[in-house]
Protein backbone atom coordinates (compact mmCIF):
# COMPACT_ATOMS: atom_id res chain seq x y z
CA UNK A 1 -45.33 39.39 23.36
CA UNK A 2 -42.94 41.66 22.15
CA UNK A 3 -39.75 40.77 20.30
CA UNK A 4 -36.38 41.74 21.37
CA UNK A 5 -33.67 42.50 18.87
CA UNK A 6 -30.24 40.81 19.02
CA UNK A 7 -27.97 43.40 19.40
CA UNK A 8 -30.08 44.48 22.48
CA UNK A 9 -30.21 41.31 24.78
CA UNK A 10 -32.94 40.87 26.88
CA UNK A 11 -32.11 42.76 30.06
CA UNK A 12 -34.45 45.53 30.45
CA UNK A 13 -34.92 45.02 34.45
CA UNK A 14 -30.81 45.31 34.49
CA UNK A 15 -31.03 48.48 32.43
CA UNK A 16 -28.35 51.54 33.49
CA UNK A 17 -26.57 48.99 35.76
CA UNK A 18 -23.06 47.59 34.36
CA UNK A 19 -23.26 43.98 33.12
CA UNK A 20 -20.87 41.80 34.83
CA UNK A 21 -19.62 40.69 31.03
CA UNK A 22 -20.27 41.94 27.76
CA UNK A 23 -19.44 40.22 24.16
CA UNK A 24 -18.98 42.59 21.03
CA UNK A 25 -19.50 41.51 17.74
CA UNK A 26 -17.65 38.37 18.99
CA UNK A 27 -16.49 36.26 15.93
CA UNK A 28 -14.97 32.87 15.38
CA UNK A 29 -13.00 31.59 12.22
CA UNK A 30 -11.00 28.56 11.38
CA UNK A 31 -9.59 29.67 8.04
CA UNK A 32 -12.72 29.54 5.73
CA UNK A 33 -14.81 28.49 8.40
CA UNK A 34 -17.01 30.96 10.30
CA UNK A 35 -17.50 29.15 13.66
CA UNK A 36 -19.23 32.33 15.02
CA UNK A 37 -20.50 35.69 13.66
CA UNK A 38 -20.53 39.13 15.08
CA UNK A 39 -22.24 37.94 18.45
CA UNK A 40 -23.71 40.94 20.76
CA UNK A 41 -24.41 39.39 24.13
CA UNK A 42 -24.40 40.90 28.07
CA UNK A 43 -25.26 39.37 31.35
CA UNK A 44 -25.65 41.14 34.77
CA UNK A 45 -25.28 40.14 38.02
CA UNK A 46 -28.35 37.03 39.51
CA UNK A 47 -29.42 36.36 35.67
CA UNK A 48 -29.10 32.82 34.64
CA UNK A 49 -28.92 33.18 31.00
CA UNK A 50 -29.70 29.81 28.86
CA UNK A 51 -27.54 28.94 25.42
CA UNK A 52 -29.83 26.69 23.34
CA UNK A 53 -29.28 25.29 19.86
CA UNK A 54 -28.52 22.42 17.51
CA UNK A 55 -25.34 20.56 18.16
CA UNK A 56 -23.17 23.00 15.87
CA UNK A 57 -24.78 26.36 16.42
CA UNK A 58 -21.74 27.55 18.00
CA UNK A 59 -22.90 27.78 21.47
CA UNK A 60 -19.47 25.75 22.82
CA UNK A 61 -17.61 28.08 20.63
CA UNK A 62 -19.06 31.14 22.31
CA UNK A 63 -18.74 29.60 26.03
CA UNK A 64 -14.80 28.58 25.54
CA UNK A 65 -14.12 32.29 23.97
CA UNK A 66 -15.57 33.73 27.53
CA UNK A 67 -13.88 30.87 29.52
CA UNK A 68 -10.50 31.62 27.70
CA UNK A 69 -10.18 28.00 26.10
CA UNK A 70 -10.00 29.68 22.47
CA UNK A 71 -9.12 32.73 21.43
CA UNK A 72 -11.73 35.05 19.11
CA UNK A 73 -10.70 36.10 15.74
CA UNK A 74 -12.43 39.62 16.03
CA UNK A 75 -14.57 41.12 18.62
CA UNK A 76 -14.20 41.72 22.26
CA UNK A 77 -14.93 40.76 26.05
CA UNK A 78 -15.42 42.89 28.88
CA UNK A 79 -15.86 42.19 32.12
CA UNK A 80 -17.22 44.87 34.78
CA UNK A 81 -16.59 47.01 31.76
CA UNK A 82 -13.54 46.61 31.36
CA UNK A 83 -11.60 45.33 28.21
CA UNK A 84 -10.08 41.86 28.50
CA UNK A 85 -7.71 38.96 26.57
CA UNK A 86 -7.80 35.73 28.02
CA UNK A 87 -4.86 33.48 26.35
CA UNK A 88 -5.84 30.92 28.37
CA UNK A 89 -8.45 29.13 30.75
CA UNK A 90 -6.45 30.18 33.41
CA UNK A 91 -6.42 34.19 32.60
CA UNK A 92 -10.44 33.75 32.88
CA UNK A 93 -10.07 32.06 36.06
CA UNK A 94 -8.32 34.89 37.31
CA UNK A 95 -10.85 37.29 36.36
CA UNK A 96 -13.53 35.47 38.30
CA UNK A 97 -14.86 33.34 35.37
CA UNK A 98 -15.24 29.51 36.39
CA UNK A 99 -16.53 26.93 34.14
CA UNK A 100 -18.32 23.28 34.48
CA UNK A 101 -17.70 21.49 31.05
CA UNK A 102 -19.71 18.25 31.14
CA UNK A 103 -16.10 15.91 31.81
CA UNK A 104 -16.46 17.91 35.31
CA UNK A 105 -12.41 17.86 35.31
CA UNK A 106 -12.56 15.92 39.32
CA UNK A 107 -9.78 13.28 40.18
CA UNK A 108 -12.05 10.80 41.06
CA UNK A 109 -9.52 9.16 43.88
CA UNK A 110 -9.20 12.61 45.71
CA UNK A 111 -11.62 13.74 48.40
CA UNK A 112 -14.28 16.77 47.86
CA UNK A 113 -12.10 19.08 49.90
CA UNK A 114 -9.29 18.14 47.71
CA UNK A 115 -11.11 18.76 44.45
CA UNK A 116 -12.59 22.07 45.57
CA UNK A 117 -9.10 23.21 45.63
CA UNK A 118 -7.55 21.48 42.90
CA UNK A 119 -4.48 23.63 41.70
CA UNK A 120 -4.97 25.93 44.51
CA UNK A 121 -4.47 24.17 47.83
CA UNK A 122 -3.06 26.28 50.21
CA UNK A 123 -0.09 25.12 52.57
CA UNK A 124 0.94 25.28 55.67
CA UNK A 125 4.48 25.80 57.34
CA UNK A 126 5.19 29.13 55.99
CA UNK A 127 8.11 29.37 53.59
CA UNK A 128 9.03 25.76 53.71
CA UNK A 129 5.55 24.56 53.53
CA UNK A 130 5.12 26.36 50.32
CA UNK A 131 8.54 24.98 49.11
CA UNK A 132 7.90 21.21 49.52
CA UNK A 133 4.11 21.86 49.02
CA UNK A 134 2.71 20.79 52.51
CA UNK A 135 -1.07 21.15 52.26
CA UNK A 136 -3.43 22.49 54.66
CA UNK A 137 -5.97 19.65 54.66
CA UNK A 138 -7.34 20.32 57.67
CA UNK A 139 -7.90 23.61 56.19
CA UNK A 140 -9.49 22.57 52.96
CA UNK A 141 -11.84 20.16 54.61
CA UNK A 142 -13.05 22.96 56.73
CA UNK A 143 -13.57 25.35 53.68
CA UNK A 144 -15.37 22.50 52.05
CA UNK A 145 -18.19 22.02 54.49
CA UNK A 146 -18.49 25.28 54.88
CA UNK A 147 -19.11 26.29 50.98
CA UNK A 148 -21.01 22.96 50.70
CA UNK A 149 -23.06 23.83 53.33
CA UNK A 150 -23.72 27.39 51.95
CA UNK A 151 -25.06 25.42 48.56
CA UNK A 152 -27.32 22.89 50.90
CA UNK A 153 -24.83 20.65 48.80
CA UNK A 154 -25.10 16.82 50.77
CA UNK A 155 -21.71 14.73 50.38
CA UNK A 156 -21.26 11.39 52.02
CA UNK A 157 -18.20 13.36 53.58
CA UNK A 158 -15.90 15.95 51.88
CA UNK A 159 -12.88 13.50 53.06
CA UNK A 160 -14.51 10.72 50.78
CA UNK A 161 -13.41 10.39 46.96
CA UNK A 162 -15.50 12.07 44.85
CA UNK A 163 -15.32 8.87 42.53
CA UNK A 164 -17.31 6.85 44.84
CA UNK A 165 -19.94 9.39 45.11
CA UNK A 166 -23.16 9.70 42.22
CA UNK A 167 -23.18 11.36 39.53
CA UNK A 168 -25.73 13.98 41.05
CA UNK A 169 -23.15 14.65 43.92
CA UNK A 170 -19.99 14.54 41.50
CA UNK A 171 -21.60 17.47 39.59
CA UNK A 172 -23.02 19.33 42.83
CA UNK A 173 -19.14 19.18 43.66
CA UNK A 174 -18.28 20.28 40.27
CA UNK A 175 -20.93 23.43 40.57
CA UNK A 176 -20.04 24.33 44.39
CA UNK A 177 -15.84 24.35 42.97
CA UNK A 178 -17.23 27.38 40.56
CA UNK A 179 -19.18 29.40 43.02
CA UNK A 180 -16.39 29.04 45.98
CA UNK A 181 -13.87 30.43 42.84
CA UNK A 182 -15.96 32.15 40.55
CA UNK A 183 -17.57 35.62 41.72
CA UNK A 184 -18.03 37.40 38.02
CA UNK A 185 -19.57 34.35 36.06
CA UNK A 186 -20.31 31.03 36.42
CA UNK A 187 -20.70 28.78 33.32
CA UNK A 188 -21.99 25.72 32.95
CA UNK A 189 -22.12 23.06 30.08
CA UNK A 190 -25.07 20.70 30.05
CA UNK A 191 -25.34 20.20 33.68
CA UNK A 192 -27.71 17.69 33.44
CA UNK A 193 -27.35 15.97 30.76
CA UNK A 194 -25.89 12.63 32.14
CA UNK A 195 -28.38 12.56 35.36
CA UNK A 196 -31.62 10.68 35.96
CA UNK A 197 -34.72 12.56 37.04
CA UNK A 198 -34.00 13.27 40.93
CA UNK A 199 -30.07 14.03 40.68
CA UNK A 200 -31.84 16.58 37.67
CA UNK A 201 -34.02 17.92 40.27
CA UNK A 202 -31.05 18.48 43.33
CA UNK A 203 -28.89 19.90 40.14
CA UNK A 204 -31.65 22.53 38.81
CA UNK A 205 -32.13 23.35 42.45
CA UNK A 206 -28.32 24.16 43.01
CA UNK A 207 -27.81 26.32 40.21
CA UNK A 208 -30.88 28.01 41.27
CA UNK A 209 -29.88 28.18 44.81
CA UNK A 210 -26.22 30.00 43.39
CA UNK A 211 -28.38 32.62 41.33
CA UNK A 212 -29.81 33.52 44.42
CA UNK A 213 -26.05 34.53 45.58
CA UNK A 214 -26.72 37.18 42.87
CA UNK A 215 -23.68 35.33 40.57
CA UNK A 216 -24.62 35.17 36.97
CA UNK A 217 -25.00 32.09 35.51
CA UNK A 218 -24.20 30.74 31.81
CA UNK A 219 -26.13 27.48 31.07
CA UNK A 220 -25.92 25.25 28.08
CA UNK A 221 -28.32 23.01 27.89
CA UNK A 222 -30.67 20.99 24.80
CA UNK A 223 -33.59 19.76 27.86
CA UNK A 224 -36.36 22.32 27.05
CA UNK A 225 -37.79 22.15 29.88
CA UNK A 226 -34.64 22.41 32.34
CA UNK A 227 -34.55 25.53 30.57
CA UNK A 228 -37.57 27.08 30.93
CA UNK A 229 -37.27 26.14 34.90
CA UNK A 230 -33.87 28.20 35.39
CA UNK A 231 -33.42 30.90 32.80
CA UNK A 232 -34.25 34.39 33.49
CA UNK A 233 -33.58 34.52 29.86
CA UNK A 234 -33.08 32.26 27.04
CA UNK A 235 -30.44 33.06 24.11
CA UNK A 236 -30.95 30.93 20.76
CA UNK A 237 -27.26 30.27 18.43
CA UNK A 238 -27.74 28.96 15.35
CA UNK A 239 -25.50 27.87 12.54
CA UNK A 240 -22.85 30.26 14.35
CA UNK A 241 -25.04 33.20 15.04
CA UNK A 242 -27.05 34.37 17.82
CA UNK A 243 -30.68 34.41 15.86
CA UNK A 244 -32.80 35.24 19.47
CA UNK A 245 -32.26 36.96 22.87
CA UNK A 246 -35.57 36.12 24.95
CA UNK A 247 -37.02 37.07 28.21
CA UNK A 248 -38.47 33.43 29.66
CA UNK A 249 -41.48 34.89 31.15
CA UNK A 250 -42.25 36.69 27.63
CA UNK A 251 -41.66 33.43 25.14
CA UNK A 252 -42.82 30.09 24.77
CA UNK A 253 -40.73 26.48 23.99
CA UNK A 254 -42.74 26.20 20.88
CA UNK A 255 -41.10 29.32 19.78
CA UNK A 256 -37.92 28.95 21.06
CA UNK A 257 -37.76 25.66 19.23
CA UNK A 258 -39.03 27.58 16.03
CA UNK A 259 -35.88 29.69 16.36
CA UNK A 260 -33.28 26.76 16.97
CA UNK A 261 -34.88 24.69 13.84
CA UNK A 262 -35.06 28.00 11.90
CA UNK A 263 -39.01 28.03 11.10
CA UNK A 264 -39.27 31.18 13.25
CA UNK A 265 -37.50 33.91 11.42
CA UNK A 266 -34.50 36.05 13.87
């Protein structure tokens, strides 16, 4: 199997094309504390790329530095090669960057159509609809099925609360929110960590089913084998650096857990 160094990720079928976002020497401090060190890291467009570590390892730190919840001390992003600063989740957002944190961020008393556009419901009425914020719910509920349906997403009904729905379909709401918003990244923190076996299963299949859209995918995840049934390829963090950079097809778990526990030398 051959070994792929960390400053060149893993990519060598995307090779010559331009990677939908690129980390540079990416580095996190909180005063004497190095969060995250000089992190090299690229993704292209229909990779699903897996973060794996020890809790600590500085995989969150890395995923809310691309999603604009924290700012890097030193380093930079680009996206579609371009330079970027996000002050804020919502300066990622506009850049195409949409991101699943394991809370899911839905109001549990508002319907799946209202949740897909939560904070960007569109209005009706012209001028004055816009002024005393007159939604288009017919609208949104349309838009719903339609992007559920894309996703082979099943709802009870998008005009049912997404808190009396399980926690499979909360999250399958969750995911189908990023794709309808996000078209240069998707990123998603332990998707399944809070689901039995079959809500796994229809979870794994979703993100799988959104890869196929050709959007790249993020993934932070500690279930092994989750991983090894998504990833295109699998990036190890530990204690705040990026120690591995594997192609799935070319690696095993037992050596991707030799990286995370440090027995396997980066």
């Amino acid at each position: 199997m051959s070994e792929r160094s960390v400053a060149e990720p893993a990519a060598a079928e995307a090779k010559g094309r331009q990677p939908a976002a690129r980390a540079t020497n990416l580095s996190k401090w909180y005063g004497p504390v190095r969060a995250l060190a000089d992190v090299n890291f690229e993704i292209h467009p229909g990779e699903v790329v897996t973060l794996v570590g020890d809790n600590g390892a500085g995989k969150s730190t890395f995923v809310k530095m691309l999603s604009g919840a924290i700012e890097p001390t030193s380093g930079e992003i680009h996206i579609d090669g371009e330079p970027v600063h996000f002050a804020s989740p919502a300066d990622a957002r506009e850049r195409g960057i949409e991101t699943v944190y394991q809370d899911l961020a839905l109001v549990g008393h508002i319907d799946v159509g209202g949740n897909l556009f939560l904070g960007r419901e569109p209005t009706r009425g012209g001028l004055l609809g816009r002024l005393f914020g007159v939604l288009d719910l017919p609208a949104m509920s349309k838009q719903a099925e339609t992007s559920l349906k894309e996703l082979k997403v099943t709802v009870p009904s998008v005009t049912a609360p997404v808190g009396t729905m399980s926690g499979g379909q909360r999250q399958a709401t969750a995911i189908a929110r990023t794709a309808m918003w996000g078209n240069k990244l998707l990123i998603l923190d332990e998707p399944t960590a809070a689901l039995g076996v079959k809500e796994s299963e229809e979870t794994l299949k979703l993100i799988e089913d959104v890869a196929a859209k050709k959007i790249p995918l993020i993934v932070v995840s500690h279930n092994i084998e989750h991983v090894f049934r998504i990833a295109t390829r699998i990036v190890v963090f530990r204690q705040g650096q990026l120690v591995a950079d594997l192609k799935r097809n070319e690696t095993t778990p037992d050596e991707v857990v030799g990286y995370i526990t440090g027995a396997r030398a980066a």
